[in-house]
N, C-alpha and C. Protein backbone atom coordinates (compact mmCIF):
# COMPACT_ATOMS: atom_id res chain seq x y z
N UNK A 1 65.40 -80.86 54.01
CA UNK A 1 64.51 -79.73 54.18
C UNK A 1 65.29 -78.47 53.81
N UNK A 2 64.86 -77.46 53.10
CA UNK A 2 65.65 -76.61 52.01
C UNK A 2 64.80 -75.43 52.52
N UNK A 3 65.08 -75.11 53.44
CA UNK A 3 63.21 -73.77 53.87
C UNK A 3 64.07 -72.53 53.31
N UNK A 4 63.53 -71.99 52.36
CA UNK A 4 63.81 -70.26 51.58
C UNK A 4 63.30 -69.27 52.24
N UNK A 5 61.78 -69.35 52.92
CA UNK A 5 61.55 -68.26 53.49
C UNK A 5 60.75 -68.38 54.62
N UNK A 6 60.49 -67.92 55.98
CA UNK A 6 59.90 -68.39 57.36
C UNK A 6 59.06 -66.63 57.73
N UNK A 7 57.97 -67.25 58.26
CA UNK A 7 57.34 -66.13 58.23
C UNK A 7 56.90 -66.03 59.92
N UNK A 8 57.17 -65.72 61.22
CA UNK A 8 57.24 -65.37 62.03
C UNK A 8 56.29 -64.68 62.76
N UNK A 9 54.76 -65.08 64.14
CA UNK A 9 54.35 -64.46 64.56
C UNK A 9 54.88 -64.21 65.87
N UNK A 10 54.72 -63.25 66.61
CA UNK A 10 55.61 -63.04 67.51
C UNK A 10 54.63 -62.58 68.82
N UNK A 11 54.55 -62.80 69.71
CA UNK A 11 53.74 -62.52 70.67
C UNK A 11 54.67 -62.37 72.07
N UNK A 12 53.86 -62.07 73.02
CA UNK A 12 54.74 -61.85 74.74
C UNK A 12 55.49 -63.19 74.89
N UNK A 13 55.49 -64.27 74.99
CA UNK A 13 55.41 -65.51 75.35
C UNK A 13 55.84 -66.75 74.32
N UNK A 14 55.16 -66.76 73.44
CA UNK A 14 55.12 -68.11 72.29
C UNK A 14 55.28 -67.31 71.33
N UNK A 15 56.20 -67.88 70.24
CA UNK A 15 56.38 -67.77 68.66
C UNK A 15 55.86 -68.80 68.08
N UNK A 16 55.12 -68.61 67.17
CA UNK A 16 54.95 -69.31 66.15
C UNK A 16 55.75 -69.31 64.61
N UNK A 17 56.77 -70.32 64.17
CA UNK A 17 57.61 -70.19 62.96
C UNK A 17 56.74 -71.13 61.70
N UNK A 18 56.52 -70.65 60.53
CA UNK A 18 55.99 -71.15 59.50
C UNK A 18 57.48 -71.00 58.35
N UNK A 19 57.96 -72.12 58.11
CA UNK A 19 58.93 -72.32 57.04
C UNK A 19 58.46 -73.09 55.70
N UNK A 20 58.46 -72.03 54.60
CA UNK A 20 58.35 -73.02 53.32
C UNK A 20 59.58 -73.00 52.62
N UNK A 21 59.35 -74.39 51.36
CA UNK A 21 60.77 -74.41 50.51
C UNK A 21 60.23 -74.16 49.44
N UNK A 22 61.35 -73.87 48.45
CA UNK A 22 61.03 -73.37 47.08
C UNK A 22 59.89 -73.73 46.37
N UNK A 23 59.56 -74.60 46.39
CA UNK A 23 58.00 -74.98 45.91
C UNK A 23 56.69 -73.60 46.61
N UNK A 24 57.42 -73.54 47.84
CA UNK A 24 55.88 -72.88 48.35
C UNK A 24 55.51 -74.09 49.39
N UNK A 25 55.69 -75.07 49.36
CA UNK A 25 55.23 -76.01 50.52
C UNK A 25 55.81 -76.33 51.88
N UNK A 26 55.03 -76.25 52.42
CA UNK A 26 55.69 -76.09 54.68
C UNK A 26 55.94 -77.23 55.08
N UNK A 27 57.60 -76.81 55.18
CA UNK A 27 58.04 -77.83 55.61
C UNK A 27 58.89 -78.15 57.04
N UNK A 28 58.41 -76.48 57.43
CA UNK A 28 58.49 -76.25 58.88
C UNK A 28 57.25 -75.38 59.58
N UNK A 29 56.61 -75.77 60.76
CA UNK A 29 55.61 -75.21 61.74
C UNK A 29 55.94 -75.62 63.21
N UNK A 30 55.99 -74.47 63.77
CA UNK A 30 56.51 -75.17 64.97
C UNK A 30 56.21 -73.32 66.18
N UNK A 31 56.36 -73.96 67.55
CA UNK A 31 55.79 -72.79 68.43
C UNK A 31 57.38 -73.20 69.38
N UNK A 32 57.46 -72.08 69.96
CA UNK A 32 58.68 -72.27 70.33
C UNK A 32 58.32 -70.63 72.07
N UNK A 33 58.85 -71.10 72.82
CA UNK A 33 58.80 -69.96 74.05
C UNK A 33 59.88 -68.55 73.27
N UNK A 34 59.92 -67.56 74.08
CA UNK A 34 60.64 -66.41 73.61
C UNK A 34 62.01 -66.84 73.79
N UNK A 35 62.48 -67.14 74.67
CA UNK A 35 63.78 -67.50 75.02
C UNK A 35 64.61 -68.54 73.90
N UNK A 36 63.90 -69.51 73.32
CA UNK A 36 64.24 -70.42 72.64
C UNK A 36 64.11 -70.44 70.94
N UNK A 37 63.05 -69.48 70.30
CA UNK A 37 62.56 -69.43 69.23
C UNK A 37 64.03 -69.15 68.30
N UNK A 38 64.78 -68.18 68.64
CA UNK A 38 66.30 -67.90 68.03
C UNK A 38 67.48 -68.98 67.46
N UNK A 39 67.19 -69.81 68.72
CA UNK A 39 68.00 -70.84 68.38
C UNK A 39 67.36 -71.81 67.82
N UNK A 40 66.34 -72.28 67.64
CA UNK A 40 65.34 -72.97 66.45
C UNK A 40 65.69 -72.83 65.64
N UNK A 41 65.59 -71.41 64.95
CA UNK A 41 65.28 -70.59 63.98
C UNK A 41 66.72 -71.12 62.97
N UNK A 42 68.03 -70.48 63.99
CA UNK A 42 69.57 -70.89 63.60
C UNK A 42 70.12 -72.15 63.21
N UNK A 43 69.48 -72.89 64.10
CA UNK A 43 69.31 -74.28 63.50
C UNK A 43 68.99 -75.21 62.08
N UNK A 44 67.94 -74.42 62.14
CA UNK A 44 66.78 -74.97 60.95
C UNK A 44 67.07 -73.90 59.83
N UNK A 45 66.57 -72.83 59.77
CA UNK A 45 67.22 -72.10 58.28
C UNK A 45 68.53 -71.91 58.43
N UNK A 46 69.17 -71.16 57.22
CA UNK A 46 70.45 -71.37 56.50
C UNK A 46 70.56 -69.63 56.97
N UNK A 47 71.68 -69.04 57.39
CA UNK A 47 71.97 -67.36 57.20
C UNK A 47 71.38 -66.78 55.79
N UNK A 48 70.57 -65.84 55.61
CA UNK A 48 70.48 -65.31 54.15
C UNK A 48 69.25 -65.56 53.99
N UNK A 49 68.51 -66.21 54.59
CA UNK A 49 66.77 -66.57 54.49
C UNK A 49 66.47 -65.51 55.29
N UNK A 50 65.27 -64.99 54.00
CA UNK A 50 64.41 -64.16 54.20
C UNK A 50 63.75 -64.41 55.66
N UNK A 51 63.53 -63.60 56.66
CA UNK A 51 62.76 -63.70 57.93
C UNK A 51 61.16 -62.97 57.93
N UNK A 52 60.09 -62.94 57.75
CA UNK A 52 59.36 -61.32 58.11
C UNK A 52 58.39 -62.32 59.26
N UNK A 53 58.16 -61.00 59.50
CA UNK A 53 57.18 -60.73 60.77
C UNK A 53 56.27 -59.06 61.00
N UNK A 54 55.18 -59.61 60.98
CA UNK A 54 54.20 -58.39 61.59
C UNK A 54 55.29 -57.44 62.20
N UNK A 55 55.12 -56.21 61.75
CA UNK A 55 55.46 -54.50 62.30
C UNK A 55 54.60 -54.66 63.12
N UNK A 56 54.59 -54.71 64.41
CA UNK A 56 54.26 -53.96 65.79
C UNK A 56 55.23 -54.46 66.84
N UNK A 57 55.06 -53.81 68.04
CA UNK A 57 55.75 -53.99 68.97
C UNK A 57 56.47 -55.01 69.35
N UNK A 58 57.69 -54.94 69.43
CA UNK A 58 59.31 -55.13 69.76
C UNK A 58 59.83 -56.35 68.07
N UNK A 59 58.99 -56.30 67.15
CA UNK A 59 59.20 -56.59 65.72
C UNK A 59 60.62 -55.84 65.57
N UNK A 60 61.16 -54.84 65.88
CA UNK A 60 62.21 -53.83 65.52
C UNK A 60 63.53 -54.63 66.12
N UNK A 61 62.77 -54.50 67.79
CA UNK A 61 64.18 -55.46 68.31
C UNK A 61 64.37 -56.67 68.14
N UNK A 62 63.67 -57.61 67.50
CA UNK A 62 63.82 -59.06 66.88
C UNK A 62 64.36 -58.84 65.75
N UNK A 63 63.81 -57.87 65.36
CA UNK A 63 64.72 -57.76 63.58
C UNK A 63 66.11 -57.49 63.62
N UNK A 64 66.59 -56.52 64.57
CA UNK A 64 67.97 -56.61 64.65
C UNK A 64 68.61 -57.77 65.32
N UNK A 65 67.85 -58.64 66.31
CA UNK A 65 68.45 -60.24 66.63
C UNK A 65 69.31 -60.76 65.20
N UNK A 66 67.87 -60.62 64.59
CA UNK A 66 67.76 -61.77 63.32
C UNK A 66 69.58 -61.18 62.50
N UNK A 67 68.88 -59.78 61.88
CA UNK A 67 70.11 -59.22 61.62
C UNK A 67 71.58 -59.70 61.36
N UNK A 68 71.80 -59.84 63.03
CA UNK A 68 73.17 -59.92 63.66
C UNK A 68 73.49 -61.81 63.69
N UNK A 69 71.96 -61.64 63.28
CA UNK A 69 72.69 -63.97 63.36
C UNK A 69 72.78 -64.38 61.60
N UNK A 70 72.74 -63.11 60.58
CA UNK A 70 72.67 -62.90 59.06
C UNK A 70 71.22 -63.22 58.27
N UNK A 71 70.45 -63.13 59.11
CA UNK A 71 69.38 -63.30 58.19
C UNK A 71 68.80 -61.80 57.71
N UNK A 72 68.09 -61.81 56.71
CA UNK A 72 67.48 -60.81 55.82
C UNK A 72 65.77 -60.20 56.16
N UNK A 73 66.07 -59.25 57.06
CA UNK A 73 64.47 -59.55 57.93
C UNK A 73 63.49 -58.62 57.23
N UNK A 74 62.22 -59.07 57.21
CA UNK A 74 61.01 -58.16 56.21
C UNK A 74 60.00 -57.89 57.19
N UNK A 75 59.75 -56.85 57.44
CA UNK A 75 58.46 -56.53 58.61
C UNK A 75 57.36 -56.16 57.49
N UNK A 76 56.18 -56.82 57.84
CA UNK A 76 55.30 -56.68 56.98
C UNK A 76 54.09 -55.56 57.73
N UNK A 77 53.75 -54.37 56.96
CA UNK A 77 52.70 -54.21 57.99
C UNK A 77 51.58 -54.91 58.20
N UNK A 78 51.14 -54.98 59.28
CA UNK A 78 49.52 -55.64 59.56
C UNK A 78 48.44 -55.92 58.83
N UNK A 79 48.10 -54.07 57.97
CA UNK A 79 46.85 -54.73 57.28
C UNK A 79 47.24 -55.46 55.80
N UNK A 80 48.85 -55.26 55.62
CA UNK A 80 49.09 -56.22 54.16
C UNK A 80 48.91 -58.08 54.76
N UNK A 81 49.03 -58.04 55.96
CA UNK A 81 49.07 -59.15 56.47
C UNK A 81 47.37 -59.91 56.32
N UNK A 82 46.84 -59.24 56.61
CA UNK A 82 45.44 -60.01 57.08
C UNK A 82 44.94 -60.26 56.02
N UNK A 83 45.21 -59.97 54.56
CA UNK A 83 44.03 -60.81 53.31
C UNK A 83 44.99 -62.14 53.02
N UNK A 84 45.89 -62.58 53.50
CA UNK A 84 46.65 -63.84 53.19
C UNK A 84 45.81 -64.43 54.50
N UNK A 85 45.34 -64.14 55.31
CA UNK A 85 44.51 -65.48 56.83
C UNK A 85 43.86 -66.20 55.76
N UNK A 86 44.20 -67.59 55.55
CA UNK A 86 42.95 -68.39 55.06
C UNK A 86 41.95 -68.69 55.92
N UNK A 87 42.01 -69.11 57.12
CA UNK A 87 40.88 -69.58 58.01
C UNK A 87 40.71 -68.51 59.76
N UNK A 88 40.54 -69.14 60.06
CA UNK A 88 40.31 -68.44 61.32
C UNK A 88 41.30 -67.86 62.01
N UNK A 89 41.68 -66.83 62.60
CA UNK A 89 42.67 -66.13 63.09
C UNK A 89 43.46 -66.94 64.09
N UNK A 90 44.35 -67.27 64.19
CA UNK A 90 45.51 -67.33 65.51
C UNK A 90 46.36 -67.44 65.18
N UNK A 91 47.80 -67.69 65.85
CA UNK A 91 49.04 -67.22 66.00
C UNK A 91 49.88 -68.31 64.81
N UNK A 92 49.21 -69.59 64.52
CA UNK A 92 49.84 -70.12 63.53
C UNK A 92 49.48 -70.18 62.36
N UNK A 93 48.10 -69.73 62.33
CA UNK A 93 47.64 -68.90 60.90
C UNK A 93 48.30 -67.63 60.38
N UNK A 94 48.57 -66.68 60.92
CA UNK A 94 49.32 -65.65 61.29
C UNK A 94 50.84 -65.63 60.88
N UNK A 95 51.39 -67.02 61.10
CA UNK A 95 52.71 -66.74 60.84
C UNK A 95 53.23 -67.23 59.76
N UNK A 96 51.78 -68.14 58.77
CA UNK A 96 51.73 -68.69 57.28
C UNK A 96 51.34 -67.71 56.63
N UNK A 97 50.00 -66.74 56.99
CA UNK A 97 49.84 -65.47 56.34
C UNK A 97 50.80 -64.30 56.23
N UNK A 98 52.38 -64.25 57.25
CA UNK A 98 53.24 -63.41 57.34
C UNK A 98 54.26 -64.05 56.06
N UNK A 99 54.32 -65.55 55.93
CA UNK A 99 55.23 -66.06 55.24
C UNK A 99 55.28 -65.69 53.68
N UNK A 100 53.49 -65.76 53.39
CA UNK A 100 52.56 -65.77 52.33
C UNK A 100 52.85 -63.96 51.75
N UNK A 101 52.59 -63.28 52.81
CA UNK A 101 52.42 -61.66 52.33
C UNK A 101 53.88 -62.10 51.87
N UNK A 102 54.99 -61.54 52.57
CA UNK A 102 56.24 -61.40 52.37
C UNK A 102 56.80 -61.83 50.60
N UNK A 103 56.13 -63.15 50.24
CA UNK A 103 56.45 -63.80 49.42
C UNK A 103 56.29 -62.53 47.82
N UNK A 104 55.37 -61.86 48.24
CA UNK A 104 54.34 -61.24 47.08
C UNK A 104 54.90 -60.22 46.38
N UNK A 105 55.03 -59.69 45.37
CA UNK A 105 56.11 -59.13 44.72
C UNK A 105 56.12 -57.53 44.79
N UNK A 106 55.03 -57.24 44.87
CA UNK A 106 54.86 -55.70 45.11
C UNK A 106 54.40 -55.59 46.62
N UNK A 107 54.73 -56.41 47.52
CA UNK A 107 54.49 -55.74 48.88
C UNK A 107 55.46 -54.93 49.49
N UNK A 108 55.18 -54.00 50.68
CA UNK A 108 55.44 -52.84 50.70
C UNK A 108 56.17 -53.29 51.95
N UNK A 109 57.22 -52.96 52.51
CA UNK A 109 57.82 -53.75 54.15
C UNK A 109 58.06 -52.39 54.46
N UNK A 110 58.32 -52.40 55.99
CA UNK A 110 58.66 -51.89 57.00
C UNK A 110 59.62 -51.29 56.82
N UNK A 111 60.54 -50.46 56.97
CA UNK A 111 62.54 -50.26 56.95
C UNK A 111 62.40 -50.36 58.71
N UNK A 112 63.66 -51.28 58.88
CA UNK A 112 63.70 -51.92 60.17
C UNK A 112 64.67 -50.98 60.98
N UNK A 113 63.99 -50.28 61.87
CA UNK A 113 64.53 -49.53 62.81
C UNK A 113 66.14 -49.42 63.62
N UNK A 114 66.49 -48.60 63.73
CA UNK A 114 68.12 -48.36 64.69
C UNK A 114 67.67 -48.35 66.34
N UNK A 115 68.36 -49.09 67.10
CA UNK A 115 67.59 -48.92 68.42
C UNK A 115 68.02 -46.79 68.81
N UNK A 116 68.64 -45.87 67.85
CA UNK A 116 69.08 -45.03 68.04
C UNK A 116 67.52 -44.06 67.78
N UNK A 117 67.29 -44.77 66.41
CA UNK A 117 65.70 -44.28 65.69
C UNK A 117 64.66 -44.33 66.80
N UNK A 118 64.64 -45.21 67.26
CA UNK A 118 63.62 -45.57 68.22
C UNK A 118 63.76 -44.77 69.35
N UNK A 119 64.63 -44.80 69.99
CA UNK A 119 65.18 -43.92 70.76
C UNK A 119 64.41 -42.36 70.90
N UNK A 120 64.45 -41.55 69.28
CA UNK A 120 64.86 -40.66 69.07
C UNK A 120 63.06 -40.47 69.09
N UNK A 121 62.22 -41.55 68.26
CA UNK A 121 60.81 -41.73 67.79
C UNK A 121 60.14 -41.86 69.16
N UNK A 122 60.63 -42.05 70.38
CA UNK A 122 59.84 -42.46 71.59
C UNK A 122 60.08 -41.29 72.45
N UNK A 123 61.73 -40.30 72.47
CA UNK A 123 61.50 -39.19 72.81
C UNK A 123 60.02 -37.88 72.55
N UNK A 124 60.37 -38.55 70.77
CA UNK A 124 59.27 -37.11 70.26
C UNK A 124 58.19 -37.60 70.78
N UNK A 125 57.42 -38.93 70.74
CA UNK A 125 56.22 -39.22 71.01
C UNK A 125 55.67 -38.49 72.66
N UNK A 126 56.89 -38.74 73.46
CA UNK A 126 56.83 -38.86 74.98
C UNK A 126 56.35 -36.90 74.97
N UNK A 127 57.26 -36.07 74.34
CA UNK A 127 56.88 -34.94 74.39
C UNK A 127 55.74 -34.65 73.93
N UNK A 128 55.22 -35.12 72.44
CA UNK A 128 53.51 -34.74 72.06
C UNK A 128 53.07 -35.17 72.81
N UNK A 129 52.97 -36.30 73.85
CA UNK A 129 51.99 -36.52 74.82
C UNK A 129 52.23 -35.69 75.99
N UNK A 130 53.25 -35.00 76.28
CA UNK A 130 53.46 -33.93 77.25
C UNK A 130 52.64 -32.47 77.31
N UNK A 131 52.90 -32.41 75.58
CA UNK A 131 52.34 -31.21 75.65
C UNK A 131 50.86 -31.37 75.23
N UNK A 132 50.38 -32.28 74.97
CA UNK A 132 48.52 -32.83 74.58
C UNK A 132 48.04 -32.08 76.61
N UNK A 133 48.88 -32.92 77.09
CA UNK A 133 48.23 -32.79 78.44
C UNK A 133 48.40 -31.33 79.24
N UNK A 134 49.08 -31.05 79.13
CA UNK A 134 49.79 -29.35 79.32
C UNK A 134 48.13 -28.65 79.10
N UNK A 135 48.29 -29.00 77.66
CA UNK A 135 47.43 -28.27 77.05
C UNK A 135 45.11 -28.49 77.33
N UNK A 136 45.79 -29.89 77.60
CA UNK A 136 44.21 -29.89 78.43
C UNK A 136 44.15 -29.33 79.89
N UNK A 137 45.39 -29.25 80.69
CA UNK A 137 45.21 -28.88 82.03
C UNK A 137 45.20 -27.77 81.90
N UNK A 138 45.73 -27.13 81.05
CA UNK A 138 45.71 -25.29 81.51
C UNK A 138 44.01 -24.88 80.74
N UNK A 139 42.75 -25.74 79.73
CA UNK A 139 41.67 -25.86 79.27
C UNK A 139 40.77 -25.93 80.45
N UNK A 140 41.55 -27.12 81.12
CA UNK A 140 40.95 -27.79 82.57
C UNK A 140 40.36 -26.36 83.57
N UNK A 141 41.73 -25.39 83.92
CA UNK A 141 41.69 -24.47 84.55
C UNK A 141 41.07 -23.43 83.97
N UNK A 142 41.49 -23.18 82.98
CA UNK A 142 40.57 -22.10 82.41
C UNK A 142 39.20 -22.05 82.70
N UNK A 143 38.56 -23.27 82.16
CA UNK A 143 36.90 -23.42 82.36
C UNK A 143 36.91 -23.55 84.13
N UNK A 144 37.29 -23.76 84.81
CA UNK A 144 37.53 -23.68 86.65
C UNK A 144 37.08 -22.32 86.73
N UNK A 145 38.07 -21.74 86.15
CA UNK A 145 38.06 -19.85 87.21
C UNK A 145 37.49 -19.30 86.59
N UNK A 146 36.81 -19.38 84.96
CA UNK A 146 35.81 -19.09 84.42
C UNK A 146 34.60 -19.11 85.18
N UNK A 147 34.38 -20.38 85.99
CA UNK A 147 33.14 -20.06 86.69
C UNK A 147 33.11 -18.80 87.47
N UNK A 148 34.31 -18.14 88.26
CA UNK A 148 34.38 -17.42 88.92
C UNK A 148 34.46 -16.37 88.36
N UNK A 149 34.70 -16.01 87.21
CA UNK A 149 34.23 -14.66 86.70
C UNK A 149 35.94 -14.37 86.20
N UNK A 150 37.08 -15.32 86.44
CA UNK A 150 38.06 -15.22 85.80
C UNK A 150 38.09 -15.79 84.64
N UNK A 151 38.84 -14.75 83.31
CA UNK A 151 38.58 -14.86 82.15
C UNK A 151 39.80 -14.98 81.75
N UNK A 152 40.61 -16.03 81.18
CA UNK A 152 42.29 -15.75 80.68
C UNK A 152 41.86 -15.71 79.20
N UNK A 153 43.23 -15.73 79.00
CA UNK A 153 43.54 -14.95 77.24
C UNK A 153 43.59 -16.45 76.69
N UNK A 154 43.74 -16.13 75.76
CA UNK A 154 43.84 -17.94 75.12
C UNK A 154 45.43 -18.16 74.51
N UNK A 155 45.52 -19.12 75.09
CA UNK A 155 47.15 -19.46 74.85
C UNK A 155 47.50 -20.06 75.82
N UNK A 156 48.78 -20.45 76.05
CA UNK A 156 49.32 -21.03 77.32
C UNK A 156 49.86 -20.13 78.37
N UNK A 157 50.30 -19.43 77.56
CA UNK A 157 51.31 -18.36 78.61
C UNK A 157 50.25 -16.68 79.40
């Protein structure tokens, strides 16, 4: 078994691994718990095989797993993902359609995050949602003391 490229769905709980070999034909499928899917993975492909998996959540911190055990990881986004589903959606359709996108010559991947990036991307987020709400509560109040015949200026301060 010669698997070139494994295409990876990733969920809370269960992985699903889809491995094909140079032909294009699967010659690995298999579901594996979170804890265990890594060492499958190390087992069965060779260092240097292509990995991808769906871009969303904790895709970033698996990619640097993969990384650090030498594999070559491709995060695919989502909607390049979904015209490769041949049949009905679930998690091992999913991880043949991740294998399938990846394969394709002009698809577009992810650049796989620094846990420093992330870091830095979850600060800024945490503040726009700070100040979204700031900004509805002092709206909140305004229209309050408005009833009362108090009129503020518009702005925050």
């Amino acid at each position: 078994m010669n698997i070139i490229r494994v295409g990876v769905d990733i969920a809370k709980s269960v992985f699903h691994v889809h491995g094909v070999d140079r032909y294009g034909k699967t010659v690995w499928q298999a579901k594996y718990t979170r804890t265990k899917w890594l060492n499958a993975l190390s087992r069965k492909v060779p260092a240097g095989c292509p990995v991808g998996m769906e871009a969303c959540a904790s895709a970033h911190h698996w990619g640097r797993e993969l990384q650090k055990l030498g594999y070559h990881v491709r995060l695919v986004p989502a909607q390049f993902v979904k015209p490769y589903v041949k049949s009905n959606k679930n998690d091992k359709v999913d991880a043949e359609a991740i294998c399938e996108a990846m394969s394709r010559p002009n698809m577009r991947f992810v650049v796989l995050k620094t846990a420093e990036q992330q870091d830095i991307q979850a600060a800024h987020r945490i503040r726009e949602e700070l100040v979204g709400q700031r900004t509805a509560k002092a709206n909140q109040i305004r229209g309050l003391v408005g009833e009362y015949g108090v009129i503020s200026p518009v702005g925050i301060h």
